[in-house]
N, C-alpha and C. Protein backbone atom coordinates (compact mmCIF):
# COMPACT_ATOMS: atom_id res chain seq x y z
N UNK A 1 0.84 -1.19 0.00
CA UNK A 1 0.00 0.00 0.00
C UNK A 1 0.88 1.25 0.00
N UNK A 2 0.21 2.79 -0.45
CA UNK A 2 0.85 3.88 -0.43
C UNK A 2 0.19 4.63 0.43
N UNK A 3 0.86 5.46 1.44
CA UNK A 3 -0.26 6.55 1.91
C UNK A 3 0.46 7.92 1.75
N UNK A 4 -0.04 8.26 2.07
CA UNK A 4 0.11 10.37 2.03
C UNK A 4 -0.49 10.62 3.03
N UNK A 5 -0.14 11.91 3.57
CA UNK A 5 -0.68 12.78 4.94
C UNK A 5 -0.75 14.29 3.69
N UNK A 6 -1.70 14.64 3.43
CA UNK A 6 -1.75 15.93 2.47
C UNK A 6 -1.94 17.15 3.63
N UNK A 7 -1.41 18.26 3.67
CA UNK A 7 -1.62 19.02 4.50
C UNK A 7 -1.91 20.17 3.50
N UNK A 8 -3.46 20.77 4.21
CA UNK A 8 -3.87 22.07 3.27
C UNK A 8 -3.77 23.24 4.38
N UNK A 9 -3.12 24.72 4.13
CA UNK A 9 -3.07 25.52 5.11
C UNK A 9 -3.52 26.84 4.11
N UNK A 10 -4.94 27.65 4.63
CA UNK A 10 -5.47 28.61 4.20
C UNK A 10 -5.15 29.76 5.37
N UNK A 11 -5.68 31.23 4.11
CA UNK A 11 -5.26 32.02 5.22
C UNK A 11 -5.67 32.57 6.35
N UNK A 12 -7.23 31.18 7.01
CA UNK A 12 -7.71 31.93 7.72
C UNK A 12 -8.85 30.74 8.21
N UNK A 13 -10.05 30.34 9.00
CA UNK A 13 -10.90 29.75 8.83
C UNK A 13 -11.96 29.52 7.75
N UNK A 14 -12.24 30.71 7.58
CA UNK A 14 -13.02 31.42 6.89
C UNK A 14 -12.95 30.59 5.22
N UNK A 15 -12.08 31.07 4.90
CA UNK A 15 -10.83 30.72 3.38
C UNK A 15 -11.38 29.51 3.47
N UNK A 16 -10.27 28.75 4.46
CA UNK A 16 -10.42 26.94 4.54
C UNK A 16 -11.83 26.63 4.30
N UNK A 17 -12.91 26.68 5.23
CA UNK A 17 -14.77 26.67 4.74
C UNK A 17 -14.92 26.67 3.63
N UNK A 18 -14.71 27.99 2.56
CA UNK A 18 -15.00 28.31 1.68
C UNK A 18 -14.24 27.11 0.37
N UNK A 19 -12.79 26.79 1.01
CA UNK A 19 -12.54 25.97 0.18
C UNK A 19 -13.24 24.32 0.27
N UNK A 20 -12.97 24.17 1.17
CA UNK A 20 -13.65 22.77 1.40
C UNK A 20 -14.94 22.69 0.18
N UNK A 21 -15.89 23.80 0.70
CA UNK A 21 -17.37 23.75 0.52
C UNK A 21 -17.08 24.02 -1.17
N UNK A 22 -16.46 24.80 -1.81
CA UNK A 22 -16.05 24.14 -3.20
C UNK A 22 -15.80 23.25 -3.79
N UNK A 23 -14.82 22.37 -2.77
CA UNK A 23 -14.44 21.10 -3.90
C UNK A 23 -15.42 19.94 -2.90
N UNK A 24 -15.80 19.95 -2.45
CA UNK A 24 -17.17 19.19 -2.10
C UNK A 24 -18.12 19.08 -3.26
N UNK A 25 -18.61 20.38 -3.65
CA UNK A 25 -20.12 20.49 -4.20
C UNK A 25 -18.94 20.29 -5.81
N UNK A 26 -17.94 20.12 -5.80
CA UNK A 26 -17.06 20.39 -7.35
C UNK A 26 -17.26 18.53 -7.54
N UNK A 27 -17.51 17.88 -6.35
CA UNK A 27 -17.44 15.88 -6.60
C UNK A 27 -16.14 15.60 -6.79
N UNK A 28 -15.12 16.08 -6.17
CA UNK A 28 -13.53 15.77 -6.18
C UNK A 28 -13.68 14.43 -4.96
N UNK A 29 -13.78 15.22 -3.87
CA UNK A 29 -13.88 13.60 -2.70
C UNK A 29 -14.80 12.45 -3.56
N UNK A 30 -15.44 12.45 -3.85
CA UNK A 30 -16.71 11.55 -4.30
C UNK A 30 -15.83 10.98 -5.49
N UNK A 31 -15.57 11.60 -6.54
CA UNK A 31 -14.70 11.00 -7.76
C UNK A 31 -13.75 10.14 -7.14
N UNK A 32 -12.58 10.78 -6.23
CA UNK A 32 -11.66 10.38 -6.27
C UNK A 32 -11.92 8.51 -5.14
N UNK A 33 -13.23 8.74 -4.41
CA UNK A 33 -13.70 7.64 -4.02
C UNK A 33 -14.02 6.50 -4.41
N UNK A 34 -14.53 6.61 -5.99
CA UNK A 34 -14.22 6.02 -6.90
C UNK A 34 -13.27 5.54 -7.52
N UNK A 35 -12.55 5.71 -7.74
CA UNK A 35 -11.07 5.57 -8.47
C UNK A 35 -10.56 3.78 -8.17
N UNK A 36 -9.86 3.53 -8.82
CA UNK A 36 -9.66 2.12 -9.06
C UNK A 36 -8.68 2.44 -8.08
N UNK A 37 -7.78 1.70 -7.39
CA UNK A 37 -6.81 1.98 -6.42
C UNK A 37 -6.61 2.64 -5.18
N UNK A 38 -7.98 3.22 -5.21
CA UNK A 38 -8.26 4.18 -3.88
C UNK A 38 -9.36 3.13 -2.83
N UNK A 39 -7.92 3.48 -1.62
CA UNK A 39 -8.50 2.58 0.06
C UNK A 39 -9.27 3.83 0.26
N UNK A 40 -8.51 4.58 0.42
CA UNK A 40 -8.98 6.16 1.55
C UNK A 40 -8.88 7.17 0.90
N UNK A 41 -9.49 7.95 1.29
CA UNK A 41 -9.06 9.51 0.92
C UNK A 41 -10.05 10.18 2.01
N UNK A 42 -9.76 11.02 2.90
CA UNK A 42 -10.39 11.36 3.57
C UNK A 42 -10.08 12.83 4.19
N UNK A 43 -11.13 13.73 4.85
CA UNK A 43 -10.75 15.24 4.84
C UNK A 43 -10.77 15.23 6.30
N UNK A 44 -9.86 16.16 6.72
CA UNK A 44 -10.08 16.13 8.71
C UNK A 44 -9.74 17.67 9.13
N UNK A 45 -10.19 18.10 9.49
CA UNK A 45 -10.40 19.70 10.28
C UNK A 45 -9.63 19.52 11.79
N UNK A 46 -8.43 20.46 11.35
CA UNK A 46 -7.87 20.21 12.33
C UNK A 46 -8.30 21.05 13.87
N UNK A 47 -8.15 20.42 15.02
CA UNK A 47 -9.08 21.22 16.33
C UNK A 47 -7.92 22.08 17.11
N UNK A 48 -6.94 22.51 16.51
CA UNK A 48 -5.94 23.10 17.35
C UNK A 48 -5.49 24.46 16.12
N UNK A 49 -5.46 24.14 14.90
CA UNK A 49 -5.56 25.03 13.59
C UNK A 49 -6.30 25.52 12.54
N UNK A 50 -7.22 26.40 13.03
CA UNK A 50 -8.68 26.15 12.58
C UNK A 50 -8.49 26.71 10.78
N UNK A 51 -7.48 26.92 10.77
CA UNK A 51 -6.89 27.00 9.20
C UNK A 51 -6.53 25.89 8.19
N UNK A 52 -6.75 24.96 9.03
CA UNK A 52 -5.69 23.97 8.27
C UNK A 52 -6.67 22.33 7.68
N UNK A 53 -6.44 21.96 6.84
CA UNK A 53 -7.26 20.46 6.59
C UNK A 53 -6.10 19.28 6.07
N UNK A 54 -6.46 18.09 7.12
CA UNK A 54 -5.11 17.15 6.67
C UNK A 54 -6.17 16.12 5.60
N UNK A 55 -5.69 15.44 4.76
CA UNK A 55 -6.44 14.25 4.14
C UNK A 55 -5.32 13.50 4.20
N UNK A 56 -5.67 12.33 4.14
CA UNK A 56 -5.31 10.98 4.82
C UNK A 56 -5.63 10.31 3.50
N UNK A 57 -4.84 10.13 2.65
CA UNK A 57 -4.90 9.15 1.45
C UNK A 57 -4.41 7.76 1.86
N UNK A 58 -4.62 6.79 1.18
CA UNK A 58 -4.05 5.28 1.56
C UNK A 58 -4.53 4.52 -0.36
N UNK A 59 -3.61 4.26 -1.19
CA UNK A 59 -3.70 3.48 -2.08
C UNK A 59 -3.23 2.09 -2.28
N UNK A 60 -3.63 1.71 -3.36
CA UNK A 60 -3.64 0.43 -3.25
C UNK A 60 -1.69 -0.06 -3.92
N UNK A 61 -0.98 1.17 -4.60
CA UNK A 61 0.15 1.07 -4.44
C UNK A 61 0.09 2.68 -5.57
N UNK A 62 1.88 2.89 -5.56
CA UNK A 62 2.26 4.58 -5.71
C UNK A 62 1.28 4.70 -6.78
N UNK A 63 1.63 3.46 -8.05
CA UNK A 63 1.20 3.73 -9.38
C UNK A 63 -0.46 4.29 -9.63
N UNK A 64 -0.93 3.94 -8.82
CA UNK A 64 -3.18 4.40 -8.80
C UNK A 64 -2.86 6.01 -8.10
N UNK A 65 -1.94 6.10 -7.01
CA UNK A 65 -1.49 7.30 -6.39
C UNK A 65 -0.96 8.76 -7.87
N UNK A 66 -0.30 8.28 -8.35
CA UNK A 66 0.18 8.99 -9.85
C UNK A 66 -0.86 9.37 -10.83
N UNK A 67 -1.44 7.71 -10.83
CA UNK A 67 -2.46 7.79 -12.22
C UNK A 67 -3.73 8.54 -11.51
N UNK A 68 -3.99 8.94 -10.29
CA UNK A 68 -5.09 10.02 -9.65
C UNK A 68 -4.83 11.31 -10.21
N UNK A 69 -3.20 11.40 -10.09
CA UNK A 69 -2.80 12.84 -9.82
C UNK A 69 -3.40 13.81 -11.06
N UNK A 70 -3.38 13.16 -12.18
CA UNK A 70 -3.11 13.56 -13.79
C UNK A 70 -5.18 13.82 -14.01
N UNK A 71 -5.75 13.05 -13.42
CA UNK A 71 -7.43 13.29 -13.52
C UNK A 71 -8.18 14.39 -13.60
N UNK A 72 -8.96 14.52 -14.46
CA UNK A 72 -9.40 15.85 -14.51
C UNK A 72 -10.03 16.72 -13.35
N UNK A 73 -10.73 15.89 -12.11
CA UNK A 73 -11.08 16.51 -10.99
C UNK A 73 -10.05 16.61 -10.26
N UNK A 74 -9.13 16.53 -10.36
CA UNK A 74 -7.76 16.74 -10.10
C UNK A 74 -7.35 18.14 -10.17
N UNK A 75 -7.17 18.25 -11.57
CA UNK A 75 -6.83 19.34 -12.18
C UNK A 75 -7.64 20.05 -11.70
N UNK A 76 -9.20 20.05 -11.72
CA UNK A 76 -10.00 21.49 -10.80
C UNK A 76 -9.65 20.99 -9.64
N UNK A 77 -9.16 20.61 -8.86
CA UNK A 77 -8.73 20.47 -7.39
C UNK A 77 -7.48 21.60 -7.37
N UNK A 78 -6.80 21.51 -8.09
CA UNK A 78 -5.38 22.05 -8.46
C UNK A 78 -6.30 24.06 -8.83
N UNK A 79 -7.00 23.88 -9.14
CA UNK A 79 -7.85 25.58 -9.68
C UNK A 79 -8.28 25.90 -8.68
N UNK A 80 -9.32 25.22 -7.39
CA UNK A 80 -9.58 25.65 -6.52
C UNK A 80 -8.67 25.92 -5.57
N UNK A 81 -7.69 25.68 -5.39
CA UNK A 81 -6.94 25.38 -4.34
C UNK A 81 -5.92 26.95 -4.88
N UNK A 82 -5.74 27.27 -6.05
CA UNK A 82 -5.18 28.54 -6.59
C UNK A 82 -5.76 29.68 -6.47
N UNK A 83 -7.07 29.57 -6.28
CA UNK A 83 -8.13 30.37 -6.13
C UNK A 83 -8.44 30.62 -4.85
N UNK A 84 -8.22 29.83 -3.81
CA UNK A 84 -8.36 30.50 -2.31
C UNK A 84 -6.84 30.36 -1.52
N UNK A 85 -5.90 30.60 -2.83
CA UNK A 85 -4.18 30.27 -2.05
C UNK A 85 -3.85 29.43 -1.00
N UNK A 86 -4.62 28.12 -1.32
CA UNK A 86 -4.37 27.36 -0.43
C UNK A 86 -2.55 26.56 -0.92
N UNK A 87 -1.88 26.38 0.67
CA UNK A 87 -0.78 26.17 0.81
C UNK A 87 -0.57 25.08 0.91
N UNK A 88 0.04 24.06 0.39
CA UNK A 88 0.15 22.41 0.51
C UNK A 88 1.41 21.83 0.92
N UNK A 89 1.74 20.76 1.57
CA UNK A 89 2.31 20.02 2.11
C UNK A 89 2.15 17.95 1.82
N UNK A 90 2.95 17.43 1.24
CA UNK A 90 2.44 16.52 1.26
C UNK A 90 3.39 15.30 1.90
N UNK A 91 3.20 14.75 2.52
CA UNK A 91 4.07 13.43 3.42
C UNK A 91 3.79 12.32 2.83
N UNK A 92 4.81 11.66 2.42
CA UNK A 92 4.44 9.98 2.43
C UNK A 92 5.05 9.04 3.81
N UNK A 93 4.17 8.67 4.16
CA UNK A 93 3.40 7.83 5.43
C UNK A 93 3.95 6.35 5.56
């Protein structure tokens, strides 16, 4: 298996909400739930940084992890995330 710790840091609560509640209603979580190779993908609000959202990916190995990346709800994942300057971080786990 592959995992990732994705770390999203906005500039504010506010921001973060606004982004979430975009790529929610955009069917990025939901698509990517789908996906051939996908255990997890999951969003978590952090209770100490009210700025910040970790997702918790887990695949079924790197290669489904890659072949996600390139997807077109992807790519608007990649627009929204430009659009409320959200700051990224990503760990492999």
């Amino acid at each position: 298996m592959y995992h990732l710790h994705v770390y999203y840091k906005a500039k504010d609560r506010q921001t973060r909400d606004h982004f979430y509640e975009e790529v929610r209603k955009a069917g990025i979580i939901e698509a990517t739930h789908e996906e051939a190779g996908n255990l997890c993908y999951e969003y978590y609000f952090s209770a100490e940084r009210n700025n910040e959202i970790l997702i918790v990916e887990n695949w079924k190995d790197r290669e489904s992890q890659v072949y996600h990346d390139g997807l077109p709800h992807l790519v608007k994942l990649g627009e929204i995330k430009e659009k409320y300057g959200i700051e990224t971080v990503i760990e492999e786990v």
